[in-house]
Protein backbone atom coordinates (compact mmCIF):
# COMPACT_ATOMS: atom_id res chain seq x y z
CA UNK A 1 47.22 108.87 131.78
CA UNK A 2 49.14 111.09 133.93
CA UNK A 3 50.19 115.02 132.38
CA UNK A 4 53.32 116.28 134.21
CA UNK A 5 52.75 119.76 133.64
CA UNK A 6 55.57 122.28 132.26
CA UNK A 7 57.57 124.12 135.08
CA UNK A 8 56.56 126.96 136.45
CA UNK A 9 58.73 130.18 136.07
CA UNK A 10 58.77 133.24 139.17
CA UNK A 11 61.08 134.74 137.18
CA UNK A 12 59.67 134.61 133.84
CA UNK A 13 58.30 138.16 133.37
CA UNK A 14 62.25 140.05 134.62
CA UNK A 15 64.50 137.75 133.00
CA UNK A 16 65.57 139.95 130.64
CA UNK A 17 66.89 142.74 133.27
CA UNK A 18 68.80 140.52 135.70
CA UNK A 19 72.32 139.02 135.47
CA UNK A 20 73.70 135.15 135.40
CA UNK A 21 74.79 136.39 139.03
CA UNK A 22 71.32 137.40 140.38
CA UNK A 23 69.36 134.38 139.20
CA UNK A 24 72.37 131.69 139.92
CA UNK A 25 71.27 128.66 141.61
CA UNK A 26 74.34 127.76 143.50
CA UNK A 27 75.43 128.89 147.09
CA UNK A 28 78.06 131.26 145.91
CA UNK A 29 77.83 134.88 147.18
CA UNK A 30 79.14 137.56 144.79
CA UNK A 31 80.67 141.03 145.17
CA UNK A 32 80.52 144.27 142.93
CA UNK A 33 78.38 142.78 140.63
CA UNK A 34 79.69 140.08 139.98
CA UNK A 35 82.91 139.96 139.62
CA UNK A 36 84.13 138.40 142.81
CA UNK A 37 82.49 134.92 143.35
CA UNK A 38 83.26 133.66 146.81
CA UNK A 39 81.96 130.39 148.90
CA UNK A 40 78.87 130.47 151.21
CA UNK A 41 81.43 130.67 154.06
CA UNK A 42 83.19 133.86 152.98
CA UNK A 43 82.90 135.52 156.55
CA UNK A 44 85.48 132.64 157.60
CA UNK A 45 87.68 134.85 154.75
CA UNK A 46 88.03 137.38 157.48
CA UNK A 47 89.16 135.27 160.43
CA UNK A 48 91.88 134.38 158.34
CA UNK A 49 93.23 137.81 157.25
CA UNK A 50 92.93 138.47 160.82
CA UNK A 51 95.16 135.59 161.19
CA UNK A 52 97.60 137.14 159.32
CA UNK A 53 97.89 140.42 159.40
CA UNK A 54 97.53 140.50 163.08
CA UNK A 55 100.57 139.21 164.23
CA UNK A 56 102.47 140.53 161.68
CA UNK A 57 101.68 144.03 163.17
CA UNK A 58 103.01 143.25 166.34
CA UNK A 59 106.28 141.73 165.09
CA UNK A 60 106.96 144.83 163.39
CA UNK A 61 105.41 147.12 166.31
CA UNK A 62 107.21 144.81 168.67
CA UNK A 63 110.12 143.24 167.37
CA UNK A 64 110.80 144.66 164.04
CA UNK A 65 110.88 148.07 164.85
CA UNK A 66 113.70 147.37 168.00
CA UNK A 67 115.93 145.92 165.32
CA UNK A 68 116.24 148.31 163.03
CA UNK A 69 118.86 150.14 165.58
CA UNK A 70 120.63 146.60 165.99
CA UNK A 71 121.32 146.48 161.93
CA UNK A 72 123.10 148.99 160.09
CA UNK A 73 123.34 149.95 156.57
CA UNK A 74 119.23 149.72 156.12
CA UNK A 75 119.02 145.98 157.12
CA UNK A 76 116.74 146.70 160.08
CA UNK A 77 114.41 148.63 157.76
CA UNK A 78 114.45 145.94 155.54
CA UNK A 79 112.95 143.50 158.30
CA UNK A 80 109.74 144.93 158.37
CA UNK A 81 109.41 145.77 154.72
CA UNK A 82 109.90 141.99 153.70
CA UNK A 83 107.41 141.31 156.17
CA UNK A 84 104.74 144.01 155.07
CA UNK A 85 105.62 142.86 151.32
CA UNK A 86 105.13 139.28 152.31
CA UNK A 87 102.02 139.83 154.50
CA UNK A 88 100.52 141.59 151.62
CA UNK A 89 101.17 139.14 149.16
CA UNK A 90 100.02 136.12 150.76
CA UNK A 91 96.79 138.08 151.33
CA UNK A 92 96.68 138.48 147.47
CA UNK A 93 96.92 135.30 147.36
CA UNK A 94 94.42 134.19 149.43
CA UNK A 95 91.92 136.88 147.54
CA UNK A 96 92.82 135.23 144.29
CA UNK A 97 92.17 132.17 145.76
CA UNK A 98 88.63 132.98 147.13
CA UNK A 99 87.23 135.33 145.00
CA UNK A 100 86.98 133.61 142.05
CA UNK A 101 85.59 131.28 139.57
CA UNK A 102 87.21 127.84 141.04
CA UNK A 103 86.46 125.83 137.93
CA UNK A 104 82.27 125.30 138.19
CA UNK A 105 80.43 123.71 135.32
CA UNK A 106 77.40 125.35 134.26
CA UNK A 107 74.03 123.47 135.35
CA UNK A 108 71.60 122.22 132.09
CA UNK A 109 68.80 123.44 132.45
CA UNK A 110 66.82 120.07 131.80
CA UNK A 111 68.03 116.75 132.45
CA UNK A 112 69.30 114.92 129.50
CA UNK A 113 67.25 112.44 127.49
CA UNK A 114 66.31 109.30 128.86
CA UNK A 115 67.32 106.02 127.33
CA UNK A 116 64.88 102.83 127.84
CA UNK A 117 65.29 100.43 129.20
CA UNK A 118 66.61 97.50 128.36
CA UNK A 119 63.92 94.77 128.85
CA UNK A 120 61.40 97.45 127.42
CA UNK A 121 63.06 98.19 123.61
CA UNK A 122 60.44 95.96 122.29
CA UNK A 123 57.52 97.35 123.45
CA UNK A 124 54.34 97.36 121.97
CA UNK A 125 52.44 99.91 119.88
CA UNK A 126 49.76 101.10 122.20
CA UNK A 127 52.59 101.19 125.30
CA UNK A 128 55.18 103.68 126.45
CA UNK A 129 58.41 102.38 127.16
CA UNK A 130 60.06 102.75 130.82
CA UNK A 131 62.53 105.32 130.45
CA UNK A 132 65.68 106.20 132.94
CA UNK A 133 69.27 107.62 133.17
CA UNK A 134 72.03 105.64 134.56
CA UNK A 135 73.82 106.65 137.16
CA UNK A 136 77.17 105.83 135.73
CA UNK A 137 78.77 106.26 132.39
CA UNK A 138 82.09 104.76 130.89
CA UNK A 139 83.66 107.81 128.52
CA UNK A 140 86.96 107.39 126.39
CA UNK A 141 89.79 110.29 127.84
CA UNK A 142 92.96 110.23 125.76
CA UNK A 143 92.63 106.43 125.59
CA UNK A 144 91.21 105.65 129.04
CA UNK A 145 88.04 104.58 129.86
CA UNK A 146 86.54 107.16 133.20
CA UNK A 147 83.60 106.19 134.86
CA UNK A 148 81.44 109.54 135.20
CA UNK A 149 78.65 109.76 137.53
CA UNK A 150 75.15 111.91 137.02
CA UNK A 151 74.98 114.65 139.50
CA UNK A 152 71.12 114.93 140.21
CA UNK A 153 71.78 118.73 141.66
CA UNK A 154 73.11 119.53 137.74
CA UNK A 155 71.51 117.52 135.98
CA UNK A 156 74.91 116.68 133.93
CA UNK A 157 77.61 114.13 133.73
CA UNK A 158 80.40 115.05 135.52
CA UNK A 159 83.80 115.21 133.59
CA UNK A 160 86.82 113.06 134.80
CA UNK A 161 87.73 114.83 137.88
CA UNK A 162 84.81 116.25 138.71
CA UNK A 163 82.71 116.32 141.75
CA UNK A 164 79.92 118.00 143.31
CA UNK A 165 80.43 120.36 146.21
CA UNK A 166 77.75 120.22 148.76
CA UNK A 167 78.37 123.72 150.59
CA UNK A 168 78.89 125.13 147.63
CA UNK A 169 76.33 123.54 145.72
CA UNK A 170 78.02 123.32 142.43
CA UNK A 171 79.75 120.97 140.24
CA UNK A 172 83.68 121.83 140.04
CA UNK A 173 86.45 120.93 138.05
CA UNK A 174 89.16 118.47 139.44
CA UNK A 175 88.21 119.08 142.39
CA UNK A 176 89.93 118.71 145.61
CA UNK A 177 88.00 119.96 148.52
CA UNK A 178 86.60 122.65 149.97
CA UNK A 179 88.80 124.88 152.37
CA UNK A 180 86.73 126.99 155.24
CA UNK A 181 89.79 128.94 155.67
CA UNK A 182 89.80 130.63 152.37
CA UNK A 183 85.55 130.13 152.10
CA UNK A 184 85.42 128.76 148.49
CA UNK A 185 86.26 125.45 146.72
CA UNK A 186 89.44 124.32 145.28
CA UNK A 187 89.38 123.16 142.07
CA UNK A 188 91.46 123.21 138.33
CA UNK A 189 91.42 127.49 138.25
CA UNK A 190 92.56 128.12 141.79
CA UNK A 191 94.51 125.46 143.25
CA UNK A 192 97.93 126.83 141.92
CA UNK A 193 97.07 130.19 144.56
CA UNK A 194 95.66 127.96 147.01
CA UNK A 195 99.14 125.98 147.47
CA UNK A 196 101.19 129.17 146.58
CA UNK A 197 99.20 130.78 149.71
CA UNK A 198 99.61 127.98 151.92
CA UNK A 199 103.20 127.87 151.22
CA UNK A 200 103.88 131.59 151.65
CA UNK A 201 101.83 131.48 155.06
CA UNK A 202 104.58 128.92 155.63
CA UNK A 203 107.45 131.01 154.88
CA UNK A 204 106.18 134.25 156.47
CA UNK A 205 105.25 132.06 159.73
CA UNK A 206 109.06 130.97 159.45
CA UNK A 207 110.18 134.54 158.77
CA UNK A 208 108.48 135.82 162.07
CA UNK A 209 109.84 133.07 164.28
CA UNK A 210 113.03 133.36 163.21
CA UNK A 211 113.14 137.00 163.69
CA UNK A 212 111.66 136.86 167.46
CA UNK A 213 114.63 134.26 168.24
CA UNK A 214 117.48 137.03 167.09
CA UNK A 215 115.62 139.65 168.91
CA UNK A 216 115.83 137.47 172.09
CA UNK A 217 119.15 136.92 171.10
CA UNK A 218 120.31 139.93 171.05
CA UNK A 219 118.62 141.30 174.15
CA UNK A 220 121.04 138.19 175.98
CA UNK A 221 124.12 139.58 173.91
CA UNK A 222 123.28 143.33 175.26
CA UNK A 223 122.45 142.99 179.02
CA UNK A 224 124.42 139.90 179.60
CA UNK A 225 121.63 138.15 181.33
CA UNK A 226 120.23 134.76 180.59
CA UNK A 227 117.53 133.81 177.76
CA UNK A 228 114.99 132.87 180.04
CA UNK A 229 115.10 136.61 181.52
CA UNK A 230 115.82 138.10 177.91
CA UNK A 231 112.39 136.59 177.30
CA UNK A 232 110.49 138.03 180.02
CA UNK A 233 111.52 141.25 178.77
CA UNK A 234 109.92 141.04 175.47
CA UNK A 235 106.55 138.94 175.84
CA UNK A 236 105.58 139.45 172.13
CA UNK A 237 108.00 137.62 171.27
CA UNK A 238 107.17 134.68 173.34
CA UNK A 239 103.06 134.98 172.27
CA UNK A 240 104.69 135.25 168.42
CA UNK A 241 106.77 132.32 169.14
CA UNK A 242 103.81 129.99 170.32
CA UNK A 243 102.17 131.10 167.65
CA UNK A 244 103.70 130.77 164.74
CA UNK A 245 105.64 127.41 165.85
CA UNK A 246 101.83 126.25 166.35
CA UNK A 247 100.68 127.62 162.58
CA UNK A 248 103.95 126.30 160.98
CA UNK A 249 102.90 122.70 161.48
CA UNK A 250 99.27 123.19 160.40
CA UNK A 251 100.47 125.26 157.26
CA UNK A 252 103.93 123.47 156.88
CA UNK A 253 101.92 119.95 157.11
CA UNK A 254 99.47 120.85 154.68
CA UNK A 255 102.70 122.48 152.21
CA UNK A 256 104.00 119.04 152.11
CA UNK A 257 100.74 116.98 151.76
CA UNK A 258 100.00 119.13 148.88
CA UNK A 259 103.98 118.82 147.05
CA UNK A 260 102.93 114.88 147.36
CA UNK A 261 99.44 115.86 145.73
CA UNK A 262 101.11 117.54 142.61
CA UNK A 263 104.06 115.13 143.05
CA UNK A 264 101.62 112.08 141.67
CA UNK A 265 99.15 114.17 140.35
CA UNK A 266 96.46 113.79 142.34
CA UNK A 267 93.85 116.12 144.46
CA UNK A 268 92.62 115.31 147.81
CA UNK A 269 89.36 114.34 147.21
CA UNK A 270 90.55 111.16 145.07
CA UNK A 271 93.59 110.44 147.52
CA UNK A 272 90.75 109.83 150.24
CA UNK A 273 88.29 108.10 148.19
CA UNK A 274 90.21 106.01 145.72
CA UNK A 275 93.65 105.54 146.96
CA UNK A 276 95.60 105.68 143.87
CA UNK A 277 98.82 104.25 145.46
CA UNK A 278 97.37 100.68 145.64
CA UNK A 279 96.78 100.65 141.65
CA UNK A 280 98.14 102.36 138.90
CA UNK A 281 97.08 106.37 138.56
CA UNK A 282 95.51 107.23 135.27
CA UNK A 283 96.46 110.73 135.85
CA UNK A 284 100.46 110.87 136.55
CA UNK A 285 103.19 111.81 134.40
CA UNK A 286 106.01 111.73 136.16
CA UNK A 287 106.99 114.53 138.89
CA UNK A 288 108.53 116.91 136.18
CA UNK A 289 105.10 116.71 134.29
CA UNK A 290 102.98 116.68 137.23
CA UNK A 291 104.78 120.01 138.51
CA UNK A 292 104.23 121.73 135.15
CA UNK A 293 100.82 120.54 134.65
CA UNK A 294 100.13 122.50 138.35
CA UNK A 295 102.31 125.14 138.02
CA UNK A 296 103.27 126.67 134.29
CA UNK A 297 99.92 125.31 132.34
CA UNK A 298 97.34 127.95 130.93
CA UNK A 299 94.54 128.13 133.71
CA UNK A 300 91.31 127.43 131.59
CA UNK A 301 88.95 130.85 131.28
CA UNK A 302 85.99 130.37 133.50
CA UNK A 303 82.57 128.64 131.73
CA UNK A 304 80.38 131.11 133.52
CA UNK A 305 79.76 134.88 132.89
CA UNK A 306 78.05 135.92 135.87
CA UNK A 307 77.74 139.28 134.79
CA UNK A 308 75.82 138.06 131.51
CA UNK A 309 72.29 138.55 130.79
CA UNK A 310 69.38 135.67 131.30
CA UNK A 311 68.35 134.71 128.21
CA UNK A 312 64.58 133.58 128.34
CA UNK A 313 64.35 129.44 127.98
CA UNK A 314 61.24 128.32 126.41
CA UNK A 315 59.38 126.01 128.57
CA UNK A 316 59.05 122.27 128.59
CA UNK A 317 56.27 120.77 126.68
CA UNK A 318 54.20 118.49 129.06
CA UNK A 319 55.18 114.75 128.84
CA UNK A 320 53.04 112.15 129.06
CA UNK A 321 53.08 109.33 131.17
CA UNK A 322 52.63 105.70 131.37
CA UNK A 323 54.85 102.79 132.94
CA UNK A 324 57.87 104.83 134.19
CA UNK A 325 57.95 108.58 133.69
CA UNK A 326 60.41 111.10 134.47
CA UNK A 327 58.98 114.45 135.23
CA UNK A 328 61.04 117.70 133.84
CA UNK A 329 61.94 119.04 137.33
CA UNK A 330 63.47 115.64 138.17
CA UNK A 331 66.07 115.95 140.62
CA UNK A 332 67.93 112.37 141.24
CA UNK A 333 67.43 109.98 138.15
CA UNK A 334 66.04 107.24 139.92
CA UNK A 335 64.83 108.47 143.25
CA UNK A 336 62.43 110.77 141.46
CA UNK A 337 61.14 108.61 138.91
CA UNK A 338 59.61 106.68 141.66
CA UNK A 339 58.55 109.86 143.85
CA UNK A 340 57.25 110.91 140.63
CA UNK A 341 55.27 107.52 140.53
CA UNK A 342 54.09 107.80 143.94
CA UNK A 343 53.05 110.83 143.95
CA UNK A 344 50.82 109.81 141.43
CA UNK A 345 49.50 106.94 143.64
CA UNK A 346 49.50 109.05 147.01
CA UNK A 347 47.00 111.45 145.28
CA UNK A 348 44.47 108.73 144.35
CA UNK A 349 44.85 107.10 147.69
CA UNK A 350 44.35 110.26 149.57
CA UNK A 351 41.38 110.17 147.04
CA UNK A 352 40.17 107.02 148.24
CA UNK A 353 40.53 107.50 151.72
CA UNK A 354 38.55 110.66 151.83
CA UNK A 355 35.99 109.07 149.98
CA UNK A 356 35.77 106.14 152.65
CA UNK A 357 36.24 108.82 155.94
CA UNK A 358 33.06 110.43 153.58
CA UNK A 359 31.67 107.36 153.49
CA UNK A 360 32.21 105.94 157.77
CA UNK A 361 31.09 109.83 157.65
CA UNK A 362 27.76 109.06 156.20
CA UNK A 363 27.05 105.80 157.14
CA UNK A 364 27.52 106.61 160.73
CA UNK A 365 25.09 109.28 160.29
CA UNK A 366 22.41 107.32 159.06
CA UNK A 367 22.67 104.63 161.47
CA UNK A 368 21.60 107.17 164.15
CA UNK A 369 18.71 108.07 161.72
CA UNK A 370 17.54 104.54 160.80
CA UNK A 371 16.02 104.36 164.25
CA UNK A 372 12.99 105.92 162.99
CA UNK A 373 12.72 103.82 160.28
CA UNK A 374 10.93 100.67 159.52
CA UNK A 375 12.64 97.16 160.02
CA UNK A 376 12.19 96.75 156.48
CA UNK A 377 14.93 99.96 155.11
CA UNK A 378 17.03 99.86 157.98
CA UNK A 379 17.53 95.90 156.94
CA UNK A 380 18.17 96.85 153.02
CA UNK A 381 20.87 99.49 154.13
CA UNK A 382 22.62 97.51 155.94
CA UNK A 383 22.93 94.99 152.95
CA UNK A 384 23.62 97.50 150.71
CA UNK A 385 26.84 98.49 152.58
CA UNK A 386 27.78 95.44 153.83
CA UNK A 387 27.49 93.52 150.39
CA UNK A 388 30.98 92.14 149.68
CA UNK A 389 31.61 93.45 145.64
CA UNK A 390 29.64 96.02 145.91
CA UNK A 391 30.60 99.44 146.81
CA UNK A 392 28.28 101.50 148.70
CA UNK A 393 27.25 104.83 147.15
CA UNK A 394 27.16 106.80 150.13
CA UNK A 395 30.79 108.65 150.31
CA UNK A 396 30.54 108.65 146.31
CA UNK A 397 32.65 111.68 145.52
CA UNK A 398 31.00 112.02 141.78
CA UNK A 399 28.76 114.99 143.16
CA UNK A 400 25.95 113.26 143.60
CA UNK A 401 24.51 110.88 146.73
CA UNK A 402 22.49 108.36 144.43
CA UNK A 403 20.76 105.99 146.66
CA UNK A 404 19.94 102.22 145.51
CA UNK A 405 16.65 101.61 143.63
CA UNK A 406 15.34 99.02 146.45
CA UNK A 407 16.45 101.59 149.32
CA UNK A 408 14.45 104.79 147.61
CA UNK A 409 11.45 102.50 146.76
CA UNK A 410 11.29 101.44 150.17
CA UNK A 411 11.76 105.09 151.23
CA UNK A 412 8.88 106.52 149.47
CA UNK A 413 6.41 103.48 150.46
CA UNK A 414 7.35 104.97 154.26
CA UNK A 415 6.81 108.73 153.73
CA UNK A 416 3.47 107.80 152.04
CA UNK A 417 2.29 105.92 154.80
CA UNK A 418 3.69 108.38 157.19
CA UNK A 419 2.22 110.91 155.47
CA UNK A 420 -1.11 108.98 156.07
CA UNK A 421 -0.09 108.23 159.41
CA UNK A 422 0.93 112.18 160.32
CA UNK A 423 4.57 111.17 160.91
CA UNK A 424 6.36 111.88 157.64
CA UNK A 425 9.02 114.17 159.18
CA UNK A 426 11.75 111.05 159.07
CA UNK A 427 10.89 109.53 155.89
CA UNK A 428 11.23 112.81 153.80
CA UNK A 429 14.74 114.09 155.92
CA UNK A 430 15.80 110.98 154.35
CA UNK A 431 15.02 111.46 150.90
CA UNK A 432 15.83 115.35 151.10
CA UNK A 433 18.88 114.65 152.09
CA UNK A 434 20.37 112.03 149.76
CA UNK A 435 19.78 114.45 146.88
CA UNK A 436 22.01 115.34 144.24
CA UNK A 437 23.99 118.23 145.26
């Protein structure tokens, strides 16, 4: 019988002076202690403020600033503080979005229990049933039956609407995918900022545009010259232009992908994988529900305080095994259970093939050594390790190097007649060295 040992614990002795943020398992990165929580990516956070708040400058270094002497009564102030205002909102936005808690569900710390299986409920006294977890569950949800999968990572089942992020290595609340832009995972507590950033990026990319047209504009209306010229006159507003035309229809494309999302109450991840529009959606409630739902619902308080102190777990007690066994550091239900299992096996056949390199080891050595033997030993060694049924002791791991009755009685009629003879020298390096050790 096979003892899976409990699992070991680095951590075990400074538990009790580190925070849920030091010791947490998933790829997040965290800021002032805490109390941001951002995605593995979060340097791509950067590029994108960059993104923003770049061009913006040099509309109103540019642009903006030229126009306030076209616009009286304080309109041509007011162009470049709406777009300050605006820049700096959508950059709130994009903080709130990344910087925290996007909906994760707390891993167990041990796998659930195991039910047996079914062909093995009537097992007998003196035998352990083979145990397992299924992979897939059917739970009840306000009447309707979800199918919920066991995330090996987590060691849970994941809610309705859950899935596991790989970059981010957590489980996450309806989740809908992870964005690089905003480096962190959108899920049920930030996707309202998420599509209230994209849509502002939207409006401010609009705002720009618009506003490097009229400047053209009015540069034609001015000198009386041509657009084309009026535009080689101010080449930040042609760059600004390209640009923004070019981020309206990534930002503007993904604004109305996401109004269809929350328009049939879906997230992205199950509008790629289960295509809801070719059966009925468990989820939708009509558009004036759906937009609600998204939009004017509480946002659920997070399940994790990463600023919380480890609490000490006690350890696993060591489970036995027999049939099927599942170790407590399994990872994937049934993957492990039969790593677990040959793990077992790999050890003893590792085992068994040192014990027969040991053994070609030994035999090998001898047969150089026999030479100075009489026909007689030489003859009952070789049927000693060539007799089918009967393992020779030679590589015998047990700590000792036993030889056969027949081969040691015939050993010690040599090195007495050697010993007569004067040659005893091969006889007794024989005997010496098959000794116990």
């Amino acid at each position: 019988m096979y003892v899976v040992p409990p699992p070991e614990r680095s951590d075990s002795g400074s538990n009790g002076d580190l925070r849920v943020y030091q010791t947490w398992k998933g790829s997040n990165i965290f800021f002032l202690q805490g109390r941001f929580v951002f995605g593995p990516d979060v340097r791509s956070l950067a590029l994108t403020i960059c993104l923003i708040a770049v061009p913006v400058t040099v509309f109103c270094i540019f642009v903006a600033r030229k126009l306030m002497d076209d616009f009286s009564d304080n309109w041509g102030v007011s162009i470049v503080a709406v777009a300050v205002v605006f820049t700096i909102y959508d950059i709130i936005l994009l903080l709130l979005t990344s910087g925290r808690d996007p909906g994760i569900i707390p891993r167990n710390a041990h796998p659930p229990e195991p039910e047996p299986l079914d062909g093995n409920m009537d097992a007998g006294a003196g035998q352990t049933p083979q145990l397992r977890l299924p992979r897939i569950k059917e739970v009840e949800v306000n009447g309707i039956i979800f199918k919920v999968k066991y995330c090996d990572t987590c060691m849970l089942y994941r809610p309705p609407r859950c899935s596991h992020c790989s970059i981010c290595n957590n489980c996450v609340e309806k989740f809908d995918h992870h964005c690089p832009w905003v480096g962190q995972c959108i899920g049920l507590r930030n996707y309202r900022f998420f599509f209230m950033f994209v849509f502002s990026t939207t409006l401010l990319c609009i705002y720009v545009f618009a506003f490097c047209w009229v400047y053209i504009r009015k540069i034609t209306e001015s000198e009386h010259t041509t657009i084309w010229k009026a535009m080689l006159k101010t080449p930040a507003s042609i760059v600004l232009i390209i640009y923004t035309f070019i981020a309206m229809w990534f930002v503007g494309g993904l604004t109305a992908f996401h109004l269809y999302l929350i328009s049939t109450n879906q997230t992205t991840y199950e509008n790629f994988r289960y295509r809801y529009d070719r059966r009925s959606n468990p989820h939708n409630k009509g558009v004036v529900n759906n937009f609600k739902e998204t939009f004017y619902s509480a946002i659920p308080p997070s399940k994790n305080d990463f600023r919380a102190m480890v609490h000490r777990e006690p350890p696993l007690p060591p489970r036995s095994v027999a049939g099927g066994f599942m170790s407590p550091n399994m990872g994937k239900a049934s993957d492990d259970i039969e790593m677990g299992r040959k793990a077992v096996w790999a050890d003893m056949g590792s085992a068994n093939g040192d014990a027969k390199n040991s053994n070609n080891e030994r035999l090998h050595v001898r047969d150089g050594e026999l030479g100075e033997l009489s026909p007689d030993v030489r003859t009952t060694v070789d049927e000693q390790s060539d007799r089918p049924g009967r393992r020779s002791s030679w590589g015998r791991k047990s700590g000792s190097w036993d030889m056969s009755p027949e081969v040691m009685a015939l050993a010690a009629r040599v090195v007495e007649q050697n010993q007569n003879g004067g040659g005893s020298s091969s006889g007794s390096g024989l005997v010496a060295e098959n000794r116990p050790t």
